[in-house]
N, C-alpha and C. Protein backbone atom coordinates (compact mmCIF):
# COMPACT_ATOMS: atom_id res chain seq x y z
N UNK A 1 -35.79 2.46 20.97
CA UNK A 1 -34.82 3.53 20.83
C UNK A 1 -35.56 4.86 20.81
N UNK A 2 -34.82 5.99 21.68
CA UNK A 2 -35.25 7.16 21.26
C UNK A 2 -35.57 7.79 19.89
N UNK A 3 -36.31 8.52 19.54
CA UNK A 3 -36.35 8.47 18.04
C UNK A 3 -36.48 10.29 17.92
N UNK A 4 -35.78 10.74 17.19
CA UNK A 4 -36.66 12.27 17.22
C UNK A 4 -37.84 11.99 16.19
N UNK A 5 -38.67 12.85 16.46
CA UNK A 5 -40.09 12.87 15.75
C UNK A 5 -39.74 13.75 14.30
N UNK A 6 -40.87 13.67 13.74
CA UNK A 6 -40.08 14.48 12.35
C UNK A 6 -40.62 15.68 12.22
N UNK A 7 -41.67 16.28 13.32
CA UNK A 7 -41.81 17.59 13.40
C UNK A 7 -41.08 18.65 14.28
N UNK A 8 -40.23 17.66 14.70
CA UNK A 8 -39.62 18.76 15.97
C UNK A 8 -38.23 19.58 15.68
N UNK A 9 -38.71 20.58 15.63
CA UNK A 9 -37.32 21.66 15.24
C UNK A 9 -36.05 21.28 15.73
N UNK A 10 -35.02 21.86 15.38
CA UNK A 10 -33.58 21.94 15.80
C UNK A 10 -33.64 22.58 17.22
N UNK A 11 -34.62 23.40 17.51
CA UNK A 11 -34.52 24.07 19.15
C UNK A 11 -35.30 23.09 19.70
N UNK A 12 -36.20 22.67 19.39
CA UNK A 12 -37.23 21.88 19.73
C UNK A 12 -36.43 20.20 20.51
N UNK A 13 -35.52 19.73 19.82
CA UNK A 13 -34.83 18.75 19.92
C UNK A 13 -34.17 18.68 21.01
N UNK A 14 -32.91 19.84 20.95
CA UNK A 14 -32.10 20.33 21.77
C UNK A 14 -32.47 20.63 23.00
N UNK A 15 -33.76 21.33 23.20
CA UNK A 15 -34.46 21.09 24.62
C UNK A 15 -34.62 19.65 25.07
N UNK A 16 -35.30 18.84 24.53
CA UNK A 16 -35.60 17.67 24.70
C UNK A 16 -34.41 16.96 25.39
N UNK A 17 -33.07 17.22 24.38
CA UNK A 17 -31.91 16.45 24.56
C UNK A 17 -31.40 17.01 26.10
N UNK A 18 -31.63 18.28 26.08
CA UNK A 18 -30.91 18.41 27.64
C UNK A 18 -31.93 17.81 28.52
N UNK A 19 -32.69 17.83 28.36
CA UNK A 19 -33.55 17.15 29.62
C UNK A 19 -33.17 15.59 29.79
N UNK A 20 -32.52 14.70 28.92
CA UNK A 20 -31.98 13.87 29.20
C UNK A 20 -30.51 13.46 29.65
N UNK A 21 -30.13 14.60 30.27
CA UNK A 21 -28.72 14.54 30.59
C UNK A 21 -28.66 14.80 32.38
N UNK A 22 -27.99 13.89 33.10
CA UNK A 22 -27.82 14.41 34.52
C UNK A 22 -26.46 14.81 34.74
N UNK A 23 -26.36 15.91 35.64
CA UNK A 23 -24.87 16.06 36.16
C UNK A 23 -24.38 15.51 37.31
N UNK A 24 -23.04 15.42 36.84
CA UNK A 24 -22.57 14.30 38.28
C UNK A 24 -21.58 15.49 38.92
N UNK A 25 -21.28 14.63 40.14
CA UNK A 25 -19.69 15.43 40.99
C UNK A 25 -18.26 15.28 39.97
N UNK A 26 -18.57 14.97 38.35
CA UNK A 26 -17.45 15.30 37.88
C UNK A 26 -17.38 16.03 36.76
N UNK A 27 -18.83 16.96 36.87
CA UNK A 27 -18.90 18.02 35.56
C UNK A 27 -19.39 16.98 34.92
N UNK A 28 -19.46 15.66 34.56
CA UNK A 28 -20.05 15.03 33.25
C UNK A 28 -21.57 15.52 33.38
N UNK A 29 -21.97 15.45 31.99
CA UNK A 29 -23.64 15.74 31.89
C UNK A 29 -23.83 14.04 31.41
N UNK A 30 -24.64 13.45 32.06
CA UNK A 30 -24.74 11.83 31.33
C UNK A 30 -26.10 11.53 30.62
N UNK A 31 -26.14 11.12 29.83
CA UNK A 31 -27.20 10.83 28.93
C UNK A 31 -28.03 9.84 29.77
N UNK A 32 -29.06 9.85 29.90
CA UNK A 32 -29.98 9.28 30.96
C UNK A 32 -30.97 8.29 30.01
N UNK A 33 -30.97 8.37 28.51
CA UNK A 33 -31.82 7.92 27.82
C UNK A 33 -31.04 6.17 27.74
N UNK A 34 -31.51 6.04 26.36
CA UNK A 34 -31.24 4.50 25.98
C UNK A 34 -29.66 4.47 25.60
N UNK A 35 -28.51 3.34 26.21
CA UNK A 35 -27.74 3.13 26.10
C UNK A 35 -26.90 1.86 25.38
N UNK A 36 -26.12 1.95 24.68
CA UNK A 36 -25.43 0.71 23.74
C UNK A 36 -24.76 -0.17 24.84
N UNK A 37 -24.48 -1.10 24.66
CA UNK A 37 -23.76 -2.39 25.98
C UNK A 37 -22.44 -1.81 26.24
N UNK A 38 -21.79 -0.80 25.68
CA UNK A 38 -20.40 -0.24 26.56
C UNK A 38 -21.01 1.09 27.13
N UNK A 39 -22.60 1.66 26.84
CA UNK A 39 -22.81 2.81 27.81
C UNK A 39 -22.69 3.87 26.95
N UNK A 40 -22.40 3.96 25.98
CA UNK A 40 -22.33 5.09 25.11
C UNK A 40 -24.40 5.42 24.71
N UNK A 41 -24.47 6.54 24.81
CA UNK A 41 -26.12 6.99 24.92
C UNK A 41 -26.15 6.89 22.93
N UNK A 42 -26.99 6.85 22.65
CA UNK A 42 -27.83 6.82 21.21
C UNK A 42 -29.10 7.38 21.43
N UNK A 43 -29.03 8.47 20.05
CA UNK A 43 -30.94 8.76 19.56
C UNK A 43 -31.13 8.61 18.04
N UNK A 44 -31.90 8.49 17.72
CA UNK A 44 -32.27 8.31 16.39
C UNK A 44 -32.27 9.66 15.80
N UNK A 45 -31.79 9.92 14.64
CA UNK A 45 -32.20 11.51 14.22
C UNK A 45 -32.32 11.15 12.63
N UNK A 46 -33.27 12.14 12.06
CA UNK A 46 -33.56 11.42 10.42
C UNK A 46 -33.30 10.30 10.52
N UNK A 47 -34.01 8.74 11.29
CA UNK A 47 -33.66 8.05 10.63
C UNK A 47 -32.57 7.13 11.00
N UNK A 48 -31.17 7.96 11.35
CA UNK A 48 -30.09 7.32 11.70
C UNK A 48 -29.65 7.16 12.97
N UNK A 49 -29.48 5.71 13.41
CA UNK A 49 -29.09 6.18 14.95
C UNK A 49 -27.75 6.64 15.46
N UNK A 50 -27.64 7.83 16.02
CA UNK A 50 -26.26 8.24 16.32
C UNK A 50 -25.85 8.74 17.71
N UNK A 51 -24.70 8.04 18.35
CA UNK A 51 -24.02 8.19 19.48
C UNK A 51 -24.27 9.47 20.45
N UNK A 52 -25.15 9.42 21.27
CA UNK A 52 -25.01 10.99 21.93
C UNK A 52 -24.05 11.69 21.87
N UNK A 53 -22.57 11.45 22.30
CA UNK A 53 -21.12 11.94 22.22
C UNK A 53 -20.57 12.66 20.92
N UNK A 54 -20.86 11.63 19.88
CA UNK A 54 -20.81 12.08 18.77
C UNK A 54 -22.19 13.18 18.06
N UNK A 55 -22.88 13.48 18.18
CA UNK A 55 -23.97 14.16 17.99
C UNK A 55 -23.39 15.75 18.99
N UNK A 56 -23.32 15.13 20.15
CA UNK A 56 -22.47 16.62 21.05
C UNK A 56 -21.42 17.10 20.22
N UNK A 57 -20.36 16.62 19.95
CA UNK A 57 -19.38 17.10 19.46
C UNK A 57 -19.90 17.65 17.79
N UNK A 58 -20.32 16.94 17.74
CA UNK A 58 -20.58 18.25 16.28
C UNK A 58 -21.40 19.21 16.29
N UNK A 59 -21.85 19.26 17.47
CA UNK A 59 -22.57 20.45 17.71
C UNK A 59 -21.76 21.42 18.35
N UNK A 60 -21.44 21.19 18.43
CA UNK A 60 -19.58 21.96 19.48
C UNK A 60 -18.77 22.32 18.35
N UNK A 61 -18.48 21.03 17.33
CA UNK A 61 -17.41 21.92 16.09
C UNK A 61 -18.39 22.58 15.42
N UNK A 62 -19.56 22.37 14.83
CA UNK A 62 -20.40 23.48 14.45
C UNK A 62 -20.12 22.79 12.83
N UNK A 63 -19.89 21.32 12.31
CA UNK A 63 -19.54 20.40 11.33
C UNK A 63 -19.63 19.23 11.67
N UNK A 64 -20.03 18.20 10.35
CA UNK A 64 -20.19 16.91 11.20
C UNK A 64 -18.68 16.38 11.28
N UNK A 65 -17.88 15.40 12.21
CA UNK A 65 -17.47 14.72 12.41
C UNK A 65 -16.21 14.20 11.89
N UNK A 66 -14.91 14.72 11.43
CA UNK A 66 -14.67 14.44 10.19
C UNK A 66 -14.33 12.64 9.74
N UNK A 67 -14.32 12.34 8.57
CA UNK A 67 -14.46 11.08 7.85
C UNK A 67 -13.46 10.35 8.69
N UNK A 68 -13.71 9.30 9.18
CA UNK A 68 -12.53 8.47 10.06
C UNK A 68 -12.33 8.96 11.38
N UNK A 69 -12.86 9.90 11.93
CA UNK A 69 -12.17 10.18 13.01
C UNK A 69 -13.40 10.01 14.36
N UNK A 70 -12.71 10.34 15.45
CA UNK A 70 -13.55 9.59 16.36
C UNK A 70 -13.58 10.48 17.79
N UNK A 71 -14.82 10.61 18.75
CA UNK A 71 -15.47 11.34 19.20
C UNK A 71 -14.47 10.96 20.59
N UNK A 72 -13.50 11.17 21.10
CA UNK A 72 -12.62 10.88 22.74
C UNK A 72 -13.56 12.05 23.39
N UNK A 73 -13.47 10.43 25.18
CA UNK A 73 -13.60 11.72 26.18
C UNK A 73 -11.95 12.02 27.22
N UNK A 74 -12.49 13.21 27.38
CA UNK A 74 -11.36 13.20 28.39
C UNK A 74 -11.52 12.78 29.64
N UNK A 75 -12.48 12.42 30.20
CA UNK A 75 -13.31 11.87 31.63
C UNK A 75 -13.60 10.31 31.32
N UNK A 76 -13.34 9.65 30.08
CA UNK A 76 -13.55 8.25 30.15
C UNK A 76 -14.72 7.69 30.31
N UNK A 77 -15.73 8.54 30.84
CA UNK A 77 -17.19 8.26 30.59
C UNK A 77 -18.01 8.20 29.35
N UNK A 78 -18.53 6.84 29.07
CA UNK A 78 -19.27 6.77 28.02
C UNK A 78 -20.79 7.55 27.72
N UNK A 79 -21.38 7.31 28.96
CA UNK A 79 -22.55 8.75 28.93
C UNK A 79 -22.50 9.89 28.76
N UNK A 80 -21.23 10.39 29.23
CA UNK A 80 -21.11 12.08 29.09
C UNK A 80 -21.48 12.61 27.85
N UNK A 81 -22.06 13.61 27.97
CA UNK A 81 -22.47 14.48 26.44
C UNK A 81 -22.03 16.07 27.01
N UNK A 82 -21.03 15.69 28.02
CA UNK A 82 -20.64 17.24 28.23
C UNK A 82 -19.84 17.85 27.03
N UNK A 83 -19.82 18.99 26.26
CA UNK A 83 -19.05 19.34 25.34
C UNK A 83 -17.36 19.81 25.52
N UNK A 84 -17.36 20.30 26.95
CA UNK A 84 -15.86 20.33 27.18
C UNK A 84 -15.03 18.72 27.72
N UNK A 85 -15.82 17.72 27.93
CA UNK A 85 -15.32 16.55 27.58
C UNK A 85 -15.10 15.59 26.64
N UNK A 86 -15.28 16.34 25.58
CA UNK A 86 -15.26 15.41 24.42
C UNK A 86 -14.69 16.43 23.31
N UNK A 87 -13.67 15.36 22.05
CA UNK A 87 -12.90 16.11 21.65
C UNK A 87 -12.82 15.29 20.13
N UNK A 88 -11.91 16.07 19.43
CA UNK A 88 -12.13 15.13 17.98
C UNK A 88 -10.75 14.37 17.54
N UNK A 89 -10.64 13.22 17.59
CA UNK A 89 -9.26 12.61 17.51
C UNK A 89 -9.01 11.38 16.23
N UNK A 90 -8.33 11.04 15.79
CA UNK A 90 -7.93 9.99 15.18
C UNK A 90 -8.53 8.34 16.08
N UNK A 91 -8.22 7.75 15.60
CA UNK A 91 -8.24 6.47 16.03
C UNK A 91 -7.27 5.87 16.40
N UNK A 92 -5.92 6.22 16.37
CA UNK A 92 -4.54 6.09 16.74
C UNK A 92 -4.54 6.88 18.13
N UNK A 93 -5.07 8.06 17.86
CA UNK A 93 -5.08 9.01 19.37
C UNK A 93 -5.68 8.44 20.29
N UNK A 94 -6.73 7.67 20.16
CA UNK A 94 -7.88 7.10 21.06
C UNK A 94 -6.82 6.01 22.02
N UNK A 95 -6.50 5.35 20.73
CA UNK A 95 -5.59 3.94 21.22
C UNK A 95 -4.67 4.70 22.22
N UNK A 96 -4.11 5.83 21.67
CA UNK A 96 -3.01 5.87 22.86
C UNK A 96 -3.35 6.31 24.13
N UNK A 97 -4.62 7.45 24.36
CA UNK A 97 -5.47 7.51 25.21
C UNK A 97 -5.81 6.35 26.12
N UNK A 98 -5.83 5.69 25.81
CA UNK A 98 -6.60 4.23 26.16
C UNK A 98 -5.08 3.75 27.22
N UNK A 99 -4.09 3.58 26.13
CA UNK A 99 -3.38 3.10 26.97
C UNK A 99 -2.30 3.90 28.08
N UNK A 100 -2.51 5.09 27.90
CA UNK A 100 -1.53 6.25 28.95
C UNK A 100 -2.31 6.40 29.78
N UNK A 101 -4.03 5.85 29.77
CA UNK A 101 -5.26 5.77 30.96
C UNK A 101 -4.60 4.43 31.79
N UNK A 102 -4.03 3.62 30.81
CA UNK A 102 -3.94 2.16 31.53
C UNK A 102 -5.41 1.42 31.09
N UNK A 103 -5.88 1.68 30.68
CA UNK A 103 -7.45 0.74 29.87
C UNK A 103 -7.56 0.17 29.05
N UNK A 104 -6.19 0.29 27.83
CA UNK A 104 -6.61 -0.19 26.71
C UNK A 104 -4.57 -1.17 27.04
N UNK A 105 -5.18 -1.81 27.95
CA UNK A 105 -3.66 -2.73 28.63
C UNK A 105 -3.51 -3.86 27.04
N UNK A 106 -1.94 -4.04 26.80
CA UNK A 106 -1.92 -4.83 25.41
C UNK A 106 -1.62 -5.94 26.14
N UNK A 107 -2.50 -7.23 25.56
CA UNK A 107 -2.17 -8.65 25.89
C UNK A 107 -1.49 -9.21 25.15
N UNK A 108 -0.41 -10.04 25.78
CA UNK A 108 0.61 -10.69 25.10
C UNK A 108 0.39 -12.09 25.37
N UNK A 109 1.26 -13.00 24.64
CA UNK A 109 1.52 -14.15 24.34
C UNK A 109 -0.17 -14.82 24.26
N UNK A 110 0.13 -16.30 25.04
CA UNK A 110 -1.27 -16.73 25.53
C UNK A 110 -2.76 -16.30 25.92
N UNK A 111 -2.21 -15.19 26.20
CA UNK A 111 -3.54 -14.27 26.68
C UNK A 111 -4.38 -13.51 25.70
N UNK A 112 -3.11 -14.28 24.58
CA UNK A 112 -3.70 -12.90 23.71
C UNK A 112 -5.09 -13.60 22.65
N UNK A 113 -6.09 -13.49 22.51
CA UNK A 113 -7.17 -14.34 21.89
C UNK A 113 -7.14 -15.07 20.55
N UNK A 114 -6.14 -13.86 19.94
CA UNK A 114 -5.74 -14.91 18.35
C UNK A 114 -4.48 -15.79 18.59
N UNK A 115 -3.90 -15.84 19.62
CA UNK A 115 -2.29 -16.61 20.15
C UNK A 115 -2.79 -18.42 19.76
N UNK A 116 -1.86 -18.76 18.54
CA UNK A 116 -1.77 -20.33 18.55
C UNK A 116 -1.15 -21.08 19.60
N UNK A 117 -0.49 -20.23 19.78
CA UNK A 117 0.66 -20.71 20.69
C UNK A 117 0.95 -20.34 22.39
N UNK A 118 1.30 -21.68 23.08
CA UNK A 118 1.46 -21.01 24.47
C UNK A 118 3.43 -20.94 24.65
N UNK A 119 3.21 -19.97 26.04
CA UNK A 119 4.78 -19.90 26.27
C UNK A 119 5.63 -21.38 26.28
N UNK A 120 5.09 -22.03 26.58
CA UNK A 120 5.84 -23.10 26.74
C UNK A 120 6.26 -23.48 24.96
N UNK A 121 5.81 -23.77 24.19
CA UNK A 121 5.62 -23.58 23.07
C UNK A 121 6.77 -23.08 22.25
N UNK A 122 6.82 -21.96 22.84
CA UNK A 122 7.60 -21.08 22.27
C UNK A 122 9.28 -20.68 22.93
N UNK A 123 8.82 -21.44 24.03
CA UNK A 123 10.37 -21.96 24.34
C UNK A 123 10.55 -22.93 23.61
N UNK A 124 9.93 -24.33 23.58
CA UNK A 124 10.69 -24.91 22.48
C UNK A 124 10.75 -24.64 21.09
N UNK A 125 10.19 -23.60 20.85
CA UNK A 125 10.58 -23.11 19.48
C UNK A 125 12.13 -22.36 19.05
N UNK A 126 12.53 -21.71 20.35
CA UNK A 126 13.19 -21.41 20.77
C UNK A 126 14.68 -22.23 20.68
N UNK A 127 14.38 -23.14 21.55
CA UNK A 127 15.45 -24.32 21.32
C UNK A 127 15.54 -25.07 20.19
N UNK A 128 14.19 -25.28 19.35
CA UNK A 128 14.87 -26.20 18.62
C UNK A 128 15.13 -24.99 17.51
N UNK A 129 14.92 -23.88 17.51
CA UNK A 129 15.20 -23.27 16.16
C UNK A 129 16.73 -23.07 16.06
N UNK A 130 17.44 -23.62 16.57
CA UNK A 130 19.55 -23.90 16.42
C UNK A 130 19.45 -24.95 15.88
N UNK A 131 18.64 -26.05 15.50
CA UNK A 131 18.67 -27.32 14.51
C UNK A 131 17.46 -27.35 13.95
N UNK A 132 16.56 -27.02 13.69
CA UNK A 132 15.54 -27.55 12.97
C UNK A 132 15.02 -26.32 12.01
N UNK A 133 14.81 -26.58 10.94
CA UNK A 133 14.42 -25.64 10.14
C UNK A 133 12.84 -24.79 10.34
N UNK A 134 13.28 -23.28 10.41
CA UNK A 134 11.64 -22.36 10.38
C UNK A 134 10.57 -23.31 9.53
N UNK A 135 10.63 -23.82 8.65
CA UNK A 135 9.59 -24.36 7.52
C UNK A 135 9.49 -25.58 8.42
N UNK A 136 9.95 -26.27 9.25
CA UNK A 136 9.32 -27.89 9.72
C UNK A 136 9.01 -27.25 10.97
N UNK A 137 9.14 -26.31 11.62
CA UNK A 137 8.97 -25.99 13.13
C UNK A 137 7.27 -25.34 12.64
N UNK A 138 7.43 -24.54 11.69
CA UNK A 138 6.02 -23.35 11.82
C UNK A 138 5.14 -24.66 11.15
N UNK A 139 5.09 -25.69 10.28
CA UNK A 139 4.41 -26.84 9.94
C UNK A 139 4.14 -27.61 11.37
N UNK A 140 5.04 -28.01 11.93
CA UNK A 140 4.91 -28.87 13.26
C UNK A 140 4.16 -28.41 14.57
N UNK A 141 3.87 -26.75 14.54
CA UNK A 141 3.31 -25.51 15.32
C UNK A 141 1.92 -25.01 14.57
N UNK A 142 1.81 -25.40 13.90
CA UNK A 142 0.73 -25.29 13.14
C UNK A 142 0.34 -23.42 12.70
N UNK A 143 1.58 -23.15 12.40
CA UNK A 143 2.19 -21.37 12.18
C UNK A 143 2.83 -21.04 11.21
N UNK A 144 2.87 -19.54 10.59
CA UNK A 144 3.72 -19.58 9.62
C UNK A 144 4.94 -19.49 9.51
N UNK A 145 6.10 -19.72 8.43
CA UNK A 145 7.59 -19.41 9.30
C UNK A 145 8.06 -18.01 9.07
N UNK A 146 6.82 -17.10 9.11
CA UNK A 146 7.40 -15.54 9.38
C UNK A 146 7.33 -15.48 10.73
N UNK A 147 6.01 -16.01 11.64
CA UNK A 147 6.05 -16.15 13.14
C UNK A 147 6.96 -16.92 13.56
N UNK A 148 7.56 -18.03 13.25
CA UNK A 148 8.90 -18.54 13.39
C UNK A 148 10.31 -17.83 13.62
N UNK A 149 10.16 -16.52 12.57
CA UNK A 149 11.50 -16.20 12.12
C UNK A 149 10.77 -15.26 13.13
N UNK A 150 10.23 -14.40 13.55
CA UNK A 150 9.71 -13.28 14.38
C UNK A 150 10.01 -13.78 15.63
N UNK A 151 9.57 -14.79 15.64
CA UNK A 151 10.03 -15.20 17.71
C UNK A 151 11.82 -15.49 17.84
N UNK A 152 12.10 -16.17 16.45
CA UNK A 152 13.45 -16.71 16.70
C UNK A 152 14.35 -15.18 17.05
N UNK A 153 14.11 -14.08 16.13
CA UNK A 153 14.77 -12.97 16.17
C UNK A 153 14.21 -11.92 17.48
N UNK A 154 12.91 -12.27 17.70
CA UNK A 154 12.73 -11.27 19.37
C UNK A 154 11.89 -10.23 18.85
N UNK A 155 11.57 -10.18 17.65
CA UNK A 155 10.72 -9.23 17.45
C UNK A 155 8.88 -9.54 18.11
N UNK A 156 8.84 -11.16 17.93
CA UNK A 156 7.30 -11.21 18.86
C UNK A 156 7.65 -11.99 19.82
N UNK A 157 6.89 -12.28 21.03
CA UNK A 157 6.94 -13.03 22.03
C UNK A 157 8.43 -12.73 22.99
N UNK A 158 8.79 -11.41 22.62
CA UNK A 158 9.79 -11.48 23.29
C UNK A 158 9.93 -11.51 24.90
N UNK A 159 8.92 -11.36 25.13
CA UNK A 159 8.32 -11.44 27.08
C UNK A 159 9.07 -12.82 27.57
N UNK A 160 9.34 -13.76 26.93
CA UNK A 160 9.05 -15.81 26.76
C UNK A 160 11.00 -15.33 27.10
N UNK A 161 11.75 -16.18 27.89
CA UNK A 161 12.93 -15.86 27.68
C UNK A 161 13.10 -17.63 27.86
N UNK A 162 14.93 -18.31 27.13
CA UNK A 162 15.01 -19.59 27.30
C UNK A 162 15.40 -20.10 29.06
N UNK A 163 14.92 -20.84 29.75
CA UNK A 163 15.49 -20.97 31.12
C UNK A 163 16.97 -21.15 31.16
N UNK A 164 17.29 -20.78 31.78
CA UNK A 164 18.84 -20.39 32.22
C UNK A 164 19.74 -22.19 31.97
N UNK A 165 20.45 -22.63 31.59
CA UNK A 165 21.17 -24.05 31.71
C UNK A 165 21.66 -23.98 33.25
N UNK A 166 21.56 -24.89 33.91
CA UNK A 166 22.10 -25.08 35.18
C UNK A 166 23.55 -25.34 34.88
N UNK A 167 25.06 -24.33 35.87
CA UNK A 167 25.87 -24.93 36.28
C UNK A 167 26.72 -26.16 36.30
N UNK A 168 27.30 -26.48 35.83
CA UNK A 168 27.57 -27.97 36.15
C UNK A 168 29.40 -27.73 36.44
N UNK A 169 29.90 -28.57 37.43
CA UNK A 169 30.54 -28.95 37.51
C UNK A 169 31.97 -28.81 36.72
N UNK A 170 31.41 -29.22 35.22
CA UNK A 170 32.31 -29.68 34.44
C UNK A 170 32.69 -28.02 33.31
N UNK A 171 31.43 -27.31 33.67
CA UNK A 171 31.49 -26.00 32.65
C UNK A 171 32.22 -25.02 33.54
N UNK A 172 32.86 -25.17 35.02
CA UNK A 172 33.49 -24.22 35.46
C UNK A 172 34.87 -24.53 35.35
């Protein structure tokens, strides 16, 4: 890891740091040094290792960081240490960022990694929940019967619909 040295001034640094930044055809300045596995740049400073992005931006608010909150770009690039791309947001803001980008796409049902349950599943949960009780279905599903009472009412899994009854003859 990059490390700052412990004699090198605040100007001293800051030179250093731009020399590790390249510019692209989209205004980003990208951190060229050592990078975390999603690409976000890191240097060591006193000691602590901290996010290039985040290190920019508080050099930009001219304060560190505030408690909980979190360093967004507006360019979606994890290298950038440009200061007009990066901004100070919640963690709720990020999320929604994420998903009005289309990046932070929400997985449903099966797909989803903690999901006990597949669609099929949950159609027959579906059906049998008009005779069989939430407490023997979420036991027999290996679930609780708040996820029971949540699918029965449409509040989760509502994507899952019951297949249509075929026609017959006798129902027209």
């Amino acid at each position: 890891m990059t490390a700052r040295k412990p004699n090198m001034s605040d100007s001293e640094f800051h030179t250093w740091f731009q020399t590790r930044l390249k510019s692209t055809e989209n205004n980003c300045m990208e951190w060229t040094g050592q990078k975390l596995p999603k690409g976000y740049g890191h240097v060591k400073i006193h000691g602590k290792k901290i996010q290039t992005h985040r290190y920019v931006l508080s050099k930009k608010l001219g304060r560190s960081i505030g408690e909980g909150m979190c360093a967004l770009h507006t360019c979606d690039n994890p290298p950038c240490c440009n200061p007009d791309h990066i901004w100070e947001g919640t963690n709720q803001e990020n999320v929604d960022d994420k998903i009005k980008k289309g990046r932070g796409a929400v997985v449903k049902g099966e797909n989803h990694g903690c999901s006990k349950l597949t669609e099929d599943m949950v159609i027959e949960i579906k059906q049998a929940g008009r005779t069989i009780s939430q407490r023997k279905l979420a036991t027999g599903y290996g679930v609780s019967s708040t996820i029971i009472y949540k699918i029965l009412k449409g509040v989760i899994w509502s994507h899952v619909s019951l297949p249509e009854s075929p026609i017959t003859a006798n129902a027209i």
